[in-house]
PDB file of N, CA and C in Angstrom:
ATOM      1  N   UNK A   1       0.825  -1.194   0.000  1.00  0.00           N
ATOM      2  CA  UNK A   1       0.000   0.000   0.000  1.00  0.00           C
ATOM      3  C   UNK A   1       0.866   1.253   0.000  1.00  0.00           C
ATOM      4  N   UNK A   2       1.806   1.269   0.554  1.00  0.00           N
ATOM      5  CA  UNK A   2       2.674   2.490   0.830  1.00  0.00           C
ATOM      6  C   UNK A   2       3.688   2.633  -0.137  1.00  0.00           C
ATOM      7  N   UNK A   3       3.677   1.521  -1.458  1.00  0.00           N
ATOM      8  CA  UNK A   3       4.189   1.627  -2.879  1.00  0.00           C
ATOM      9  C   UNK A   3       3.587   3.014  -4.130  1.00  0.00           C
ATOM     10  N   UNK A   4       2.241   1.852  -3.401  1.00  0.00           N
ATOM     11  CA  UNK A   4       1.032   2.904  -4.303  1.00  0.00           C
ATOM     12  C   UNK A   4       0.753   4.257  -3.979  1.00  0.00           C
ATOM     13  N   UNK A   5       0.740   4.491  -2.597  1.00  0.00           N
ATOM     14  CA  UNK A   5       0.776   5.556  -2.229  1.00  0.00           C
ATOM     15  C   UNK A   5       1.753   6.622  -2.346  1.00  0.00           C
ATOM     16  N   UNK A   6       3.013   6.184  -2.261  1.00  0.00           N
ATOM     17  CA  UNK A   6       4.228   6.736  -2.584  1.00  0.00           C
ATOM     18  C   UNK A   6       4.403   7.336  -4.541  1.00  0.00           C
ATOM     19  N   UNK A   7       3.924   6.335  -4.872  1.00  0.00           N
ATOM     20  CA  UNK A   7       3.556   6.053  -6.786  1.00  0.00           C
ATOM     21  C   UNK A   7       2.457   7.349  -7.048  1.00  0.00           C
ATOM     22  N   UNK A   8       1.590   7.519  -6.245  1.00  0.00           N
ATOM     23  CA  UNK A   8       0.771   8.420  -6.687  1.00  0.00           C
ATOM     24  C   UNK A   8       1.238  10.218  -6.539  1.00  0.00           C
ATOM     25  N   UNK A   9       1.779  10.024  -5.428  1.00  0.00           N
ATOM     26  CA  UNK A   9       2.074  11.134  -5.112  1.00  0.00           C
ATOM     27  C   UNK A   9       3.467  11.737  -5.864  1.00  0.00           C
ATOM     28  N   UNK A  10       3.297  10.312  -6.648  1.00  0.00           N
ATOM     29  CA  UNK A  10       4.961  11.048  -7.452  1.00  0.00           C
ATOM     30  C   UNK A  10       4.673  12.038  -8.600  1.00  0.00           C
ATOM     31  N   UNK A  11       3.589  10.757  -9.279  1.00  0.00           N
ATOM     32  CA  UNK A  11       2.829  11.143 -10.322  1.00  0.00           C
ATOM     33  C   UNK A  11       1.893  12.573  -9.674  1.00  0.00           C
ATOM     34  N   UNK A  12       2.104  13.356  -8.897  1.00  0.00           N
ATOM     35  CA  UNK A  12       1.082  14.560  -8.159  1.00  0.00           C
ATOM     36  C   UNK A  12       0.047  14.916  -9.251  1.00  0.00           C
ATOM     37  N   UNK A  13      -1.088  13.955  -9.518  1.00  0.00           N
ATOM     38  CA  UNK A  13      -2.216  13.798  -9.927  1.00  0.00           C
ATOM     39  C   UNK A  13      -3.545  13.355  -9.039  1.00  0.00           C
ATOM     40  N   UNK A  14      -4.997  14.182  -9.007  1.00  0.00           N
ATOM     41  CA  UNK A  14      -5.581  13.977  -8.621  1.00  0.00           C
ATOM     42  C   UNK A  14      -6.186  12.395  -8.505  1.00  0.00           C
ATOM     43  N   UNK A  15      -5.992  11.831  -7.068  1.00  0.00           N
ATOM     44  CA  UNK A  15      -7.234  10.915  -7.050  1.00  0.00           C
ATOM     45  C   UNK A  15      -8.094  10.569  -5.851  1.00  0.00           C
ATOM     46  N   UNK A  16      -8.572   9.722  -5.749  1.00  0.00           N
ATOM     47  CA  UNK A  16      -9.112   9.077  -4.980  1.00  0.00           C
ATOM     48  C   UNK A  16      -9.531   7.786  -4.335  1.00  0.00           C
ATOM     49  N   UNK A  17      -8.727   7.499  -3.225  1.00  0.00           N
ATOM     50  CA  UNK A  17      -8.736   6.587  -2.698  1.00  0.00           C
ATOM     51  C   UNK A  17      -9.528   5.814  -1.385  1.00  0.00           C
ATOM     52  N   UNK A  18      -9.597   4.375  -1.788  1.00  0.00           N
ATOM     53  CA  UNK A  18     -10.441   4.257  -0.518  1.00  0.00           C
ATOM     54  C   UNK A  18      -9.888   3.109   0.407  1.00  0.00           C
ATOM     55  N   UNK A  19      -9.891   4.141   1.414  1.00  0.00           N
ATOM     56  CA  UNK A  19      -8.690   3.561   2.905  1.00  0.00           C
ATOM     57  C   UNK A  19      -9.114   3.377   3.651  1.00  0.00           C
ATOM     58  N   UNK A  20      -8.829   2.194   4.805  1.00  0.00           N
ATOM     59  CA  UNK A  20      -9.721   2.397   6.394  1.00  0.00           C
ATOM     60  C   UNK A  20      -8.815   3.833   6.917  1.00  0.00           C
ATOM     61  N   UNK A  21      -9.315   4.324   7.594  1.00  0.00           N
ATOM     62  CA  UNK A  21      -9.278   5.344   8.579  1.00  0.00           C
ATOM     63  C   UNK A  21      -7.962   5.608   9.419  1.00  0.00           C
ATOM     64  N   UNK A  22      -7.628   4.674   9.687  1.00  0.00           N
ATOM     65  CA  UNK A  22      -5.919   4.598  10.898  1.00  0.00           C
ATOM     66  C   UNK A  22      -5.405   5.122   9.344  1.00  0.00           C
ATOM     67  N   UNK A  23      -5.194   4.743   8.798  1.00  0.00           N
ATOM     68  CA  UNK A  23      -4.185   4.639   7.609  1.00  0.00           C
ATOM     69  C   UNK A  23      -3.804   6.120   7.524  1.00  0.00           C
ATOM     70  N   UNK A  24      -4.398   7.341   7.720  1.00  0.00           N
ATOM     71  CA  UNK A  24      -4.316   8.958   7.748  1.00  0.00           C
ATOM     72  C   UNK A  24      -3.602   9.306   9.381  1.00  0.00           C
ATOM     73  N   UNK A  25      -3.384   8.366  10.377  1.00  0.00           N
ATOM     74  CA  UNK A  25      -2.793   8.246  11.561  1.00  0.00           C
ATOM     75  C   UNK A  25      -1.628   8.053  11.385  1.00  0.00           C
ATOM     76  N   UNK A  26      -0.841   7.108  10.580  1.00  0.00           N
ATOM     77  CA  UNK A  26       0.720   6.977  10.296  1.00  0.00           C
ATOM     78  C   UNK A  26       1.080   7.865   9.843  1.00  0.00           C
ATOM     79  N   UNK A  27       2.757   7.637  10.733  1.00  0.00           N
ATOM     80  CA  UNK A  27       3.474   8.618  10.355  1.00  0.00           C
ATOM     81  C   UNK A  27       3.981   8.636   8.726  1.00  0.00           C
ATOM     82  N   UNK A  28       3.825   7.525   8.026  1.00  0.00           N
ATOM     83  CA  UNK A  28       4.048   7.374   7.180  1.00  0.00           C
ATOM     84  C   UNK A  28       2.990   8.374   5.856  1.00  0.00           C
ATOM     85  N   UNK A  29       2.095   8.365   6.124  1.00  0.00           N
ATOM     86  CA  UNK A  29       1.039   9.179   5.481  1.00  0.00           C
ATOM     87  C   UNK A  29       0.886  10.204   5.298  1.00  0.00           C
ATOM     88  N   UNK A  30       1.254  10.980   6.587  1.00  0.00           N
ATOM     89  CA  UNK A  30       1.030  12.245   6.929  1.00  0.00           C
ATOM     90  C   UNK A  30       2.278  12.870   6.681  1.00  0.00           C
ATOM     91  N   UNK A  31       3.553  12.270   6.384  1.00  0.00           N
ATOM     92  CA  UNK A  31       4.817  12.811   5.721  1.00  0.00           C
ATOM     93  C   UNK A  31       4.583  12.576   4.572  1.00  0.00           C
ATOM     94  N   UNK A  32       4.037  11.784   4.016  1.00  0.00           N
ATOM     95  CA  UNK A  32       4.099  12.139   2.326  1.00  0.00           C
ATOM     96  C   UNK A  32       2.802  12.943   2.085  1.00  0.00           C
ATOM     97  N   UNK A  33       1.968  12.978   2.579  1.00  0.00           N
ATOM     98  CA  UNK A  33       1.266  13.778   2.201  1.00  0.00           C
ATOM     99  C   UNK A  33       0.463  14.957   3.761  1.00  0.00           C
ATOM    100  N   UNK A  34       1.528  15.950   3.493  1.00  0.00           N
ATOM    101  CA  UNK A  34       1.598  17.446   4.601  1.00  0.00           C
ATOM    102  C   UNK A  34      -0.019  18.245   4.503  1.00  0.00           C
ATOM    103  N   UNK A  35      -0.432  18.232   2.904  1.00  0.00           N
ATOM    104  CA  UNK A  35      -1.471  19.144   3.081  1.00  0.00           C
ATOM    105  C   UNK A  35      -2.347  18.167   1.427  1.00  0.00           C
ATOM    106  N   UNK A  36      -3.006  19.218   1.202  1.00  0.00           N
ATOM    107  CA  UNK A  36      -4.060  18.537  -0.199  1.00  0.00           C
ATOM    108  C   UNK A  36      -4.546  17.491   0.520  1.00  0.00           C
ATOM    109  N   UNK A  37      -4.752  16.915   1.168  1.00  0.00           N
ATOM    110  CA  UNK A  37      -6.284  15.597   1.256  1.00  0.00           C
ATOM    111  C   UNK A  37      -7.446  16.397   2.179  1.00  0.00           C
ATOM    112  N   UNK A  38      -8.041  15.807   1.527  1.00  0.00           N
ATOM    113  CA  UNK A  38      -9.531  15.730   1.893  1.00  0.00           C
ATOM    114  C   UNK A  38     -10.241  14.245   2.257  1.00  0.00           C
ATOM    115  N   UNK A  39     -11.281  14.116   2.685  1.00  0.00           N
ATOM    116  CA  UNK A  39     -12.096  13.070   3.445  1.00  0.00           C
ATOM    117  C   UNK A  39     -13.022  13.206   3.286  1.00  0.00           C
ATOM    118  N   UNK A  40     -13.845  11.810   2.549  1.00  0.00           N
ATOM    119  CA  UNK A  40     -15.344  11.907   2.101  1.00  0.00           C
ATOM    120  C   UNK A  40     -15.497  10.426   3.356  1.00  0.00           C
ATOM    121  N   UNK A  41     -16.723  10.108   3.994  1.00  0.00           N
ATOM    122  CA  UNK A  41     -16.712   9.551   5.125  1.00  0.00           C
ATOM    123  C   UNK A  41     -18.147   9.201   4.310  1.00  0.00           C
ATOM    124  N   UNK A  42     -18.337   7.321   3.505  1.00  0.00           N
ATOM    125  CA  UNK A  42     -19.803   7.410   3.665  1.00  0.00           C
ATOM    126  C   UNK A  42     -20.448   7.152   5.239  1.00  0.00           C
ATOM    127  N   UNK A  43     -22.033   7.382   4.731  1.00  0.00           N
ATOM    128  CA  UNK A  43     -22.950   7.423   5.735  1.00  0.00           C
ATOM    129  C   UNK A  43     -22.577   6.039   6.195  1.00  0.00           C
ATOM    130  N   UNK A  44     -23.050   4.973   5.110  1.00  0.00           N
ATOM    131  CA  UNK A  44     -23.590   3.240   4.962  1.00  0.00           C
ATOM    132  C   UNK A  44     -21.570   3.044   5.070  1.00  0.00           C
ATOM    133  N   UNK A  45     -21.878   1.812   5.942  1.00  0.00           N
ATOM    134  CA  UNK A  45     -20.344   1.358   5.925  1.00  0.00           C
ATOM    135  C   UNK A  45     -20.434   0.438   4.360  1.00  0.00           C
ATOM    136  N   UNK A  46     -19.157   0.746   3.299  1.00  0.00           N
ATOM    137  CA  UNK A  46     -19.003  -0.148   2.841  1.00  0.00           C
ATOM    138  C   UNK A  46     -18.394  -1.917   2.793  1.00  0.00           C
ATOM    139  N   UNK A  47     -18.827  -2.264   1.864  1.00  0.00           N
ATOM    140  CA  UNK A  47     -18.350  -3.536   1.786  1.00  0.00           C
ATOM    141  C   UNK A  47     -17.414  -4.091   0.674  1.00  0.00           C
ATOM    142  N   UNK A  48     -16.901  -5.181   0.843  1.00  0.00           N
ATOM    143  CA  UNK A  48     -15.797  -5.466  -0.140  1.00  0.00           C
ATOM    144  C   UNK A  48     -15.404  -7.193   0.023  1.00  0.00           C
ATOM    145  N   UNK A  49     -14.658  -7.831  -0.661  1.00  0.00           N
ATOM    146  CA  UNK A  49     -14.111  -8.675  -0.327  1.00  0.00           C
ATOM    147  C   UNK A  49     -13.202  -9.072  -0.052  1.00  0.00           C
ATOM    148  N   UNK A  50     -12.713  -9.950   1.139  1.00  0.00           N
ATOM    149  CA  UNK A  50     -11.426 -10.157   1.597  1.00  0.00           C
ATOM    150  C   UNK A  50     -10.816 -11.591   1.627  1.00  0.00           C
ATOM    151  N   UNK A  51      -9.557 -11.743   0.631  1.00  0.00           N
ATOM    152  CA  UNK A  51      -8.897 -12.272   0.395  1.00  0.00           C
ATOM    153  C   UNK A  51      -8.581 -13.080   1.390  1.00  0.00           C
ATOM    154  N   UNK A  52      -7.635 -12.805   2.280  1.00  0.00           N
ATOM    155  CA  UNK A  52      -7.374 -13.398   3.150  1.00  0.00           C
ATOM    156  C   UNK A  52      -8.156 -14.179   4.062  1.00  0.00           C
ATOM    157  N   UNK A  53      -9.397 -13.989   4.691  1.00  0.00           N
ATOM    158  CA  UNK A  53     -10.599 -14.756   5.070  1.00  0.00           C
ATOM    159  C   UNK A  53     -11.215 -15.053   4.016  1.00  0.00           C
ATOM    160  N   UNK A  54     -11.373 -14.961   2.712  1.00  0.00           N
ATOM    161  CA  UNK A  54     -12.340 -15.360   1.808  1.00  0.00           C
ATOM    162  C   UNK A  54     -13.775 -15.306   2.122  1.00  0.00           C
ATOM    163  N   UNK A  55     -13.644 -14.464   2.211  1.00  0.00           N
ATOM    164  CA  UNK A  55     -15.553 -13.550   2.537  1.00  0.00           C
ATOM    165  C   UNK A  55     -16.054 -12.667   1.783  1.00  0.00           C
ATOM    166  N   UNK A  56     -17.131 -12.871   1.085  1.00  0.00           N
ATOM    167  CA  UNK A  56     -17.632 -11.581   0.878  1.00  0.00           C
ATOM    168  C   UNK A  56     -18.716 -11.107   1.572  1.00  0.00           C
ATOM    169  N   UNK A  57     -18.752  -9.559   1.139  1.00  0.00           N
ATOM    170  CA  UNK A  57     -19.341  -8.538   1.842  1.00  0.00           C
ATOM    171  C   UNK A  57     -18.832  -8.204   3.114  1.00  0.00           C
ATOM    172  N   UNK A  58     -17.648  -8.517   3.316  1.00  0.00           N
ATOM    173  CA  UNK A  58     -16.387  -7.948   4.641  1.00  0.00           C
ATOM    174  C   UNK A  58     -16.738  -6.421   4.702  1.00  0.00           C
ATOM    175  N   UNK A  59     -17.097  -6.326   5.815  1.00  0.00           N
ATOM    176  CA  UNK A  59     -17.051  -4.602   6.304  1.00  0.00           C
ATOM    177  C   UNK A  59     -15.935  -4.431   7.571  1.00  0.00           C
ATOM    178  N   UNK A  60     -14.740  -3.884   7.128  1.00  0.00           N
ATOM    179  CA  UNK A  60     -13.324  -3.770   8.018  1.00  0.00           C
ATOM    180  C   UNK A  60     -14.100  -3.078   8.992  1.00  0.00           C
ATOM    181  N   UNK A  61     -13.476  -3.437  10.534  1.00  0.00           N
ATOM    182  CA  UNK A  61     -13.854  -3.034  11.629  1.00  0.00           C
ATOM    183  C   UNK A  61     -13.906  -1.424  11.628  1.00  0.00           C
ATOM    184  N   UNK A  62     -13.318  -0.407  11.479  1.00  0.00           N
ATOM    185  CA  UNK A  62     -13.645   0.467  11.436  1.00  0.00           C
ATOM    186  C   UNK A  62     -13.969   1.286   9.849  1.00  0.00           C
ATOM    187  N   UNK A  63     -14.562   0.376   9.242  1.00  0.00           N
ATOM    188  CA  UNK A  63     -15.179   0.739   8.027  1.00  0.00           C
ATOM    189  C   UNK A  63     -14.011   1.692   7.103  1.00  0.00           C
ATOM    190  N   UNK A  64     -14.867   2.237   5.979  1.00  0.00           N
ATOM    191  CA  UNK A  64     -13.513   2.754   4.717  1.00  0.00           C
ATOM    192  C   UNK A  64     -13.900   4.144   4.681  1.00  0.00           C
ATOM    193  N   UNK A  65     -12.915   5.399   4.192  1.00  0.00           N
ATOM    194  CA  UNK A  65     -13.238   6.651   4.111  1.00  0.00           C
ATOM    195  C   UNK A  65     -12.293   6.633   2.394  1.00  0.00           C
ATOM    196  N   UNK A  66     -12.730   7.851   1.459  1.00  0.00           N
ATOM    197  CA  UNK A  66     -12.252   8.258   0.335  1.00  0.00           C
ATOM    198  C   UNK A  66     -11.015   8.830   1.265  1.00  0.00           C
ATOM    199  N   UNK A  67     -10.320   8.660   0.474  1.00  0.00           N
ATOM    200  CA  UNK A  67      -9.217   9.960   0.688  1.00  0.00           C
ATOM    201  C   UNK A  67      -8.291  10.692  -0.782  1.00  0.00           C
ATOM    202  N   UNK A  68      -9.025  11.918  -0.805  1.00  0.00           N
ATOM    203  CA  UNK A  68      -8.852  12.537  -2.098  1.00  0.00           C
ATOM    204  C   UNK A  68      -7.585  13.377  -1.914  1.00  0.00           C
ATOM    205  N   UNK A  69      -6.944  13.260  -2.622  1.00  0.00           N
ATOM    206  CA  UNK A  69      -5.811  14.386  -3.254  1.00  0.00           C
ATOM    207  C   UNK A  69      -5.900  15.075  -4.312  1.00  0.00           C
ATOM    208  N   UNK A  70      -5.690  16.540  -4.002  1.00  0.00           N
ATOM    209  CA  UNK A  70      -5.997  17.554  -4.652  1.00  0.00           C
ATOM    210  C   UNK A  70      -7.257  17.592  -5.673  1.00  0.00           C
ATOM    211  N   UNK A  71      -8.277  17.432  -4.796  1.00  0.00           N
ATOM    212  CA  UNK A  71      -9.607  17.457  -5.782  1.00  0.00           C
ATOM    213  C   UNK A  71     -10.318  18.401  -5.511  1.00  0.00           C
ATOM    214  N   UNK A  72      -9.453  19.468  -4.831  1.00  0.00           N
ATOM    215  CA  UNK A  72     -10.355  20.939  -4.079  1.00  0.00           C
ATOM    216  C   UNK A  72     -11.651  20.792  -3.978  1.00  0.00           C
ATOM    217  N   UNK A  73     -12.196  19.809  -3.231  1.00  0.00           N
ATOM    218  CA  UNK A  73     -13.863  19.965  -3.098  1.00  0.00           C
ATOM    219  C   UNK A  73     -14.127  20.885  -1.990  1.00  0.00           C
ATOM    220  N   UNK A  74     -15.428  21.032  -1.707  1.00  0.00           N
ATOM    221  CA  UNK A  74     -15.716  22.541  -1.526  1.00  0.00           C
ATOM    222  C   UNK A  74     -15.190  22.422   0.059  1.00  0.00           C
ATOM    223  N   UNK A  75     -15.410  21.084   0.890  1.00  0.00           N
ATOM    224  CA  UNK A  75     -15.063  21.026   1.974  1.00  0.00           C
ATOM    225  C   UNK A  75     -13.646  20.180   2.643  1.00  0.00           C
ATOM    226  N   UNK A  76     -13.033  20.264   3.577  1.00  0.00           N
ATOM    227  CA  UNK A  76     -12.332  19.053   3.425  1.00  0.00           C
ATOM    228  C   UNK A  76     -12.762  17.705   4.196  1.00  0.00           C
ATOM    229  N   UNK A  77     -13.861  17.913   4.563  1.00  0.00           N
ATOM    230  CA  UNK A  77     -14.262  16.489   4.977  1.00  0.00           C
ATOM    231  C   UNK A  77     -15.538  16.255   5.151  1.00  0.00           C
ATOM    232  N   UNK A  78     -15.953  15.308   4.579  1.00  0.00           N
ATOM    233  CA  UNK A  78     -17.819  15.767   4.327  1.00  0.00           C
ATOM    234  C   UNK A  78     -18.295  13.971   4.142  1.00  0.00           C
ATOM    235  N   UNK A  79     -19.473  14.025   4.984  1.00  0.00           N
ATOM    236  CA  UNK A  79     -20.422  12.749   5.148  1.00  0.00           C
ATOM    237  C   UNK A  79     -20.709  12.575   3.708  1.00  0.00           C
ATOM    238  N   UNK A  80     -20.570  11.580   3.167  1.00  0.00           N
ATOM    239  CA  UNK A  80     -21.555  11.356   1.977  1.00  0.00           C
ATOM    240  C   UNK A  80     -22.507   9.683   1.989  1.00  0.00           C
TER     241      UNK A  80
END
């Protein structure tokens, strides 16, 4: 994850990603990326599937947030 993350920010192109929540807590995160993100937080926890247990419809314990770079939306962190 911290390939891709590192990869994107090289390329300093807008996107959007979807992360559990700690992941904006490392120190690792918050040094590569100082300022530009934003946080879209849905309402409904999503779901996904997980590999490693082989489950679907896995909802990670503290559920997933967008995390946008440089997409100047109007707020920087907003329920959707």
């Amino acid at each position: 994850r911290l390939d891709v993350l590192k990869r994107l920010k090289d390329l300093d192109k807008p996107f959007i990603m979807l992360l559990q929540p700690h992941i904006i807590a490392c120190k690792y995160f918050y040094t590569l990326f100082p300022e530009d993100i934003q946080i879209m937080v849905p309402k409904k926890r999503a779901t996904c599937y997980n590999p490693t247990l082989d489950k679907k419809n896995y909802s990670p314990h503290m559920g997933m947030w967008f995390v946008c770079y440089k997409m100047h939306l109007e707020k920087d962190f907003k329920y959707i």
